[in-house]
Protein backbone atom coordinates (compact mmCIF):
# COMPACT_ATOMS: atom_id res chain seq x y z
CA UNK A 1 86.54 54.44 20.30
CA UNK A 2 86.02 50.88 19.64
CA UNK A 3 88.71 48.66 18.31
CA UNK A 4 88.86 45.81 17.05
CA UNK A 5 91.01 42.35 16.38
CA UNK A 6 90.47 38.67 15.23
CA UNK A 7 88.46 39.62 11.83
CA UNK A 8 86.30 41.65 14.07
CA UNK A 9 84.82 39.17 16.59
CA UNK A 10 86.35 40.85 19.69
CA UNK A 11 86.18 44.54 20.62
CA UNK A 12 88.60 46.81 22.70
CA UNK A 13 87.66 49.88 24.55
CA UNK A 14 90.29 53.16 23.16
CA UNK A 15 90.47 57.14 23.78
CA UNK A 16 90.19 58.21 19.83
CA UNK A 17 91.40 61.91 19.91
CA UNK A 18 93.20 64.43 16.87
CA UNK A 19 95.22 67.37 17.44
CA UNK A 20 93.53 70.34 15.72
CA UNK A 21 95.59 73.28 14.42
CA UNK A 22 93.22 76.50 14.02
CA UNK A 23 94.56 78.66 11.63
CA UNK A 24 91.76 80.25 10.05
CA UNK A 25 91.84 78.09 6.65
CA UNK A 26 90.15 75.31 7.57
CA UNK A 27 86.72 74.66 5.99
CA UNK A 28 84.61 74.42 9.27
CA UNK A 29 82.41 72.26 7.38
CA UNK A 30 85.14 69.11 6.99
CA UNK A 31 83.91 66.10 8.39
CA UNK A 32 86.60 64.24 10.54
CA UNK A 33 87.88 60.97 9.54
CA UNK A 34 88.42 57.92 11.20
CA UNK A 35 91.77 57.33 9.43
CA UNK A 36 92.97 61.20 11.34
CA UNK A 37 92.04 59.22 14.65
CA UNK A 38 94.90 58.64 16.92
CA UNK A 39 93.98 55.45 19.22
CA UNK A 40 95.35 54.15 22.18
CA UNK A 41 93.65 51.12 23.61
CA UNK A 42 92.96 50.99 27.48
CA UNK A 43 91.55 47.12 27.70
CA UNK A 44 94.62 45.05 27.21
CA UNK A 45 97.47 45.07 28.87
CA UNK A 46 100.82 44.41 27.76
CA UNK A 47 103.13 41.96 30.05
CA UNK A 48 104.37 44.13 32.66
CA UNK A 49 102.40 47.05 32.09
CA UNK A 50 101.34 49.36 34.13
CA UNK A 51 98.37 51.90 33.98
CA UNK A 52 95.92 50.11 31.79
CA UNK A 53 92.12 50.69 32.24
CA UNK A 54 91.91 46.63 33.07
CA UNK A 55 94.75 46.69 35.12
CA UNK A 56 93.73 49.88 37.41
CA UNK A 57 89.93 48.58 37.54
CA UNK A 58 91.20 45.88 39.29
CA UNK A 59 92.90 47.27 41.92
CA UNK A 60 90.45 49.70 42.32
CA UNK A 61 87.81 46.74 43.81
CA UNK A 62 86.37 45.58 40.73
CA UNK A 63 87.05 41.45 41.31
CA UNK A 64 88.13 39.39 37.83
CA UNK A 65 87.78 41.78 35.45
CA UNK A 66 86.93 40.26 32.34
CA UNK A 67 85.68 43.24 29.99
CA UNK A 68 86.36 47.13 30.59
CA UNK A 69 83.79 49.62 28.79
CA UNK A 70 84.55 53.28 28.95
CA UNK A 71 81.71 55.79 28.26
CA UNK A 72 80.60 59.45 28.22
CA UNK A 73 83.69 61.26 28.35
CA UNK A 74 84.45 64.93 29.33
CA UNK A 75 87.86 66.87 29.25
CA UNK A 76 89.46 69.59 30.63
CA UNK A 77 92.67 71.26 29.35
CA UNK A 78 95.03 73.10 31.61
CA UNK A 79 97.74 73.93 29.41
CA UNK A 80 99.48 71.47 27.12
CA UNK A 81 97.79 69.00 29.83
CA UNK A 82 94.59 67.45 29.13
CA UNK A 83 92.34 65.12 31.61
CA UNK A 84 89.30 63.02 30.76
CA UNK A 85 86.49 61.59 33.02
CA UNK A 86 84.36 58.42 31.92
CA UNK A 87 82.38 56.14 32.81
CA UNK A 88 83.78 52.34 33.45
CA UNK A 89 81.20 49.77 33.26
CA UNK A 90 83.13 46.93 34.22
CA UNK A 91 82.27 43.04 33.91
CA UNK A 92 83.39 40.85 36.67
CA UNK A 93 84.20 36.67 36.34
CA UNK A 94 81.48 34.81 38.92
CA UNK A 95 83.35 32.81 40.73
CA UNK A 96 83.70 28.98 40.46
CA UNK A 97 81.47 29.56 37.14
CA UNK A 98 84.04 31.45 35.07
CA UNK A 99 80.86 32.81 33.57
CA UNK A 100 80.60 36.68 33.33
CA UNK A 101 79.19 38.21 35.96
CA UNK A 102 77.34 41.73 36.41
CA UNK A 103 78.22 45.72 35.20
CA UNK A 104 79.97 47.34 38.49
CA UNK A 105 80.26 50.97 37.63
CA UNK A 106 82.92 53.30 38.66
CA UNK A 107 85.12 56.39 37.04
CA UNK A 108 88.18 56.43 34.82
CA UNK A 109 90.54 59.37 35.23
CA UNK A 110 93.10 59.66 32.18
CA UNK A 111 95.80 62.32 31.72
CA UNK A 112 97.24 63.36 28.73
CA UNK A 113 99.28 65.90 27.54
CA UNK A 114 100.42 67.51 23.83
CA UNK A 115 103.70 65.90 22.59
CA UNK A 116 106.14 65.53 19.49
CA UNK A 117 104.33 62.28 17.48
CA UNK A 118 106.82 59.70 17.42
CA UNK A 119 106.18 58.90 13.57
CA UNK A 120 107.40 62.22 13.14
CA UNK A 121 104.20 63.42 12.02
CA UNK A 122 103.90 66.62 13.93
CA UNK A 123 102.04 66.78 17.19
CA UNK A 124 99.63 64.47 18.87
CA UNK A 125 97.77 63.55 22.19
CA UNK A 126 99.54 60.78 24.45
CA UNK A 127 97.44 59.36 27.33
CA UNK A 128 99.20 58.46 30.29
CA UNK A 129 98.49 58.15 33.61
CA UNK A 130 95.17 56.33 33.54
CA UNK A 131 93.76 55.28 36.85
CA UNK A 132 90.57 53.74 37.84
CA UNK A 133 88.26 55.67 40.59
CA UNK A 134 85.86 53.80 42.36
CA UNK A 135 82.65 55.13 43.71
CA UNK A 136 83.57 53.65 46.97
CA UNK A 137 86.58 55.94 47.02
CA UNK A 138 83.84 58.97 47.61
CA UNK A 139 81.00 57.01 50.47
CA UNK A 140 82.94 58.76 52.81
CA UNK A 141 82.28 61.73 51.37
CA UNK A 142 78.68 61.75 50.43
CA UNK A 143 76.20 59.05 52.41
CA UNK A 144 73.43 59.72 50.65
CA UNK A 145 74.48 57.82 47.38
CA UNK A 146 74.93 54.74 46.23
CA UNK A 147 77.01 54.60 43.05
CA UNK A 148 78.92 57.15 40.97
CA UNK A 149 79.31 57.24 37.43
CA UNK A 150 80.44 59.32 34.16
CA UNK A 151 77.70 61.92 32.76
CA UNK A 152 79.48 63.32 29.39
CA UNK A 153 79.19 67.19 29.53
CA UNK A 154 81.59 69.71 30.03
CA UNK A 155 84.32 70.23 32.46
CA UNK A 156 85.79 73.18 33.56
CA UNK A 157 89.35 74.69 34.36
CA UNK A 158 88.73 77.64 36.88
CA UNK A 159 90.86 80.57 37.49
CA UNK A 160 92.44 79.24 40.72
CA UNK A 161 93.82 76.45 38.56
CA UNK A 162 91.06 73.84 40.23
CA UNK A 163 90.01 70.95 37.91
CA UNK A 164 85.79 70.73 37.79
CA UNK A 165 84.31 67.53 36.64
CA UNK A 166 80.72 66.69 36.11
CA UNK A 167 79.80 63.48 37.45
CA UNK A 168 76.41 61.78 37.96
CA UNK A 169 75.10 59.46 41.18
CA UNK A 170 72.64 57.45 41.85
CA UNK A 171 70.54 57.79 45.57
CA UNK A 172 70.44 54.72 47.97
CA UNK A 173 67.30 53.21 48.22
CA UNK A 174 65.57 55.16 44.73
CA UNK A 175 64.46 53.86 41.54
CA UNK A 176 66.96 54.27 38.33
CA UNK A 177 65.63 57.54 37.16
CA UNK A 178 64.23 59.54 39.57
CA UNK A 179 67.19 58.70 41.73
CA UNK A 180 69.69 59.94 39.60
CA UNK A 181 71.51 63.28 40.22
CA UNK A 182 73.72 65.76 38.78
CA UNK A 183 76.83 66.78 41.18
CA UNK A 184 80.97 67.64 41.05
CA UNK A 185 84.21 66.06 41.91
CA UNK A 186 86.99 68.79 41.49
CA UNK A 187 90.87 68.97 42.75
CA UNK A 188 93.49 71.85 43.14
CA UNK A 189 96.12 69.22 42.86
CA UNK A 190 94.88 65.92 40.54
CA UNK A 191 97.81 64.13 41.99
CA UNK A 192 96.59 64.32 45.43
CA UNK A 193 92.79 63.37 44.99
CA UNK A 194 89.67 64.31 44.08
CA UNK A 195 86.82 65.37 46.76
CA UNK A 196 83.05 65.36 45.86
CA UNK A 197 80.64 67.75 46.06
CA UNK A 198 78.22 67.56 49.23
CA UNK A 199 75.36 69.73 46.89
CA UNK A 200 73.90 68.05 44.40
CA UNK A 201 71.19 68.74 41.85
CA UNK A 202 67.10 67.87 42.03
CA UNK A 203 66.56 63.82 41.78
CA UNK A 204 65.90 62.97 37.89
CA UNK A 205 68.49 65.37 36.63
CA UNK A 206 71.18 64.12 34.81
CA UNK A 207 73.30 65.16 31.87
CA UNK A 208 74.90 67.72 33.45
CA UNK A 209 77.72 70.49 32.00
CA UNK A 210 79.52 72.89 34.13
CA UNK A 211 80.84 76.55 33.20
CA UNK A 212 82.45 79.35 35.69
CA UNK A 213 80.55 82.14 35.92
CA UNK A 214 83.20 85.42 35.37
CA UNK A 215 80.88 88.15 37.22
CA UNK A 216 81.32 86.73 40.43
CA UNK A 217 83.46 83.32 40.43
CA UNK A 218 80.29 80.86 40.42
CA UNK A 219 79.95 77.84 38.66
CA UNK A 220 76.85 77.07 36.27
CA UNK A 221 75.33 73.43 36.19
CA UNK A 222 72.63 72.82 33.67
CA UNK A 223 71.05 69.70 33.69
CA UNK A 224 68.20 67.86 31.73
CA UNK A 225 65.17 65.97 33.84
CA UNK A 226 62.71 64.01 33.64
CA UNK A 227 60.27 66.11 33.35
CA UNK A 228 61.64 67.56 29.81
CA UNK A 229 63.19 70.58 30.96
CA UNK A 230 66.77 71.86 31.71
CA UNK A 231 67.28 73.04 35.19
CA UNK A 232 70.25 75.15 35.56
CA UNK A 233 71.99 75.36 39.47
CA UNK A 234 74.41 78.31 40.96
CA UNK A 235 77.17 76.36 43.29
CA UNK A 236 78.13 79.26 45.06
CA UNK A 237 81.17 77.43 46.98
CA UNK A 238 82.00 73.58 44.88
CA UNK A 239 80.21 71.90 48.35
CA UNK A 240 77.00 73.08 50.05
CA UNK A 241 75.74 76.22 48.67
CA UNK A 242 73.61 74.97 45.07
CA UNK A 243 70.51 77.08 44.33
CA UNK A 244 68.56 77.09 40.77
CA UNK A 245 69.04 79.93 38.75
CA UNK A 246 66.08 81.29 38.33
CA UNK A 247 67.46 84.59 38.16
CA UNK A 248 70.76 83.80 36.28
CA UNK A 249 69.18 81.66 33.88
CA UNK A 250 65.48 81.83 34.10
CA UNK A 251 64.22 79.19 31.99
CA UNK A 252 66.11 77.11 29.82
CA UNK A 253 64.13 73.78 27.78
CA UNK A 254 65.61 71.09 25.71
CA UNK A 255 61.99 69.50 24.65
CA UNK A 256 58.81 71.33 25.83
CA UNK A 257 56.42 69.13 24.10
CA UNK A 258 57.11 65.43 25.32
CA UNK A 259 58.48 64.64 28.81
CA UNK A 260 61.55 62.94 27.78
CA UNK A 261 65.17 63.08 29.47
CA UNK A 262 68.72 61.74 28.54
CA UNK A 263 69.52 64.15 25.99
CA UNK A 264 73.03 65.62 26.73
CA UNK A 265 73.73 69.47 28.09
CA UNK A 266 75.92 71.80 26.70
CA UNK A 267 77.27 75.38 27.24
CA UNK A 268 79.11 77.84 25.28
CA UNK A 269 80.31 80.89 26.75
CA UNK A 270 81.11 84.42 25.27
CA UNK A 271 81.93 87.87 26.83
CA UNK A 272 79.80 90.61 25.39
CA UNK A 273 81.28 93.79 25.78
């Protein structure tokens, strides 16, 4: 969400989110308003506060923050507990200019849970926890890339209780597109770290949305490329083992007729009986 103050002149990055109570009433068809939104905003920083997206950015590497910008979100929900991945795109102060400096990009991890609302007004989603992952928090764990950042998507909670994220990267030495790929991060315990995937998809695919397969404990990654069509991976183990589905899934296209990528993925999943 974007807030903002001073008759509109400056902005502030915010998680918008409502608590929705299915009941079988609701008209499906009602259009969600902006005054149902329940915002908290992650750029400023209150004296003394702790766990701010500003505030964790910095200590996460990112030198003189100056502006925080949080995109392409994806949740998970394990419980009454909720977690969201985005994308920070951060703007550092050059130094000795005070001018503003370049976009460093890195990923914000925010948990949340289900709670009383204060105002009394039944119950609502309070983020807490916020912290600020850097991509340099995963070289050690894959070489090949240069940068990490948020992809949107779906997340997944898998049976084991382990937390699946989709996240996208960017190869060292490669141009913008065709160096971008589609891999995971995932963690058994979030409060002990998160550990990225060595597999990853086919360079130009990004977009990506992740589902467990039931029949035999897989996880599905579909993906859009630059070539217009959706390639869809098996990651048989969450590190080495990806293979496209070309058996699972054997064809799957977002836009036949133009060559066009950047147009988000998306799964739904039903058990046919």
């Amino acid at each position: 969400a974007l807030c903002t103050k001073n008759g509109g002149k400056d902005g502030l990055t915010g998680i918008a989110s409502e608590l929705l109570s299915l009941t079988g009433e609701q008209d499906t068809k009602e259009e969600l308003g902006t005054n149902q939104l329940k915002t908290q905003v992650l750029e400023e920083c209150p004296s003394g506060a702790e766990n701010c997206a500003s505030q964790n950015a910095a200590r996460a590497g990112f030198q003189g923050v100056r502006e925080v910008l949080v995109a392409r979100p994806t949740t998970v929900v394990n419980g009454t507990d909720i977690y969201m991945l985005a994308g920070i795109y951060s703007r550092g102060v050059t130094a000795g200019t005070g001018e503003s400096g370049k976009y460093e990009l890195g990923i914000l991890l925010a948990g949340g849970n289900v709670s009383d609302d204060k105002g009394g007004s039944g119950k609502r989603i309070y983020w807490n926890g916020i912290d600020a992952l850097q991509s340099s928090l995963f070289e050690t764990q894959n070489h090949s890339l240069e940068v990490l950042f948020g992809s949107g998507g779906s997340g997944v909670k898998l049976k084991d209780g382990t937390l699946v994220f989709p996240v996208e990267g960017r190869k060292k030495g490669t141009r913008r597109a065709k160096g971008t790929v589609s891999l995971i991060i995932y963690s058994s315990e979030v409060t002990k770290g998160w550990t990225l995937s060595k597999g990853m998809s086919d360079g130009g695919c990004s977009d990506p949305s992740v589902v467990e397969w039931e029949k035999d404990g897989k996880l599905i990654m579909m993906t859009a490329c630059d070539d217009g069509r959706r390639r869809v991976y098996e990651i048989g183990d969450k590190e080495k083992s990806w293979t496209e589905a070309l058996g699972t899934l054997s064809r799957v296209w977002g836009n036949p007729t133009e060559n066009e990528r950047g147009v988000g993925s998306g799964f739904i999943t039903a058990r046919i009986e």
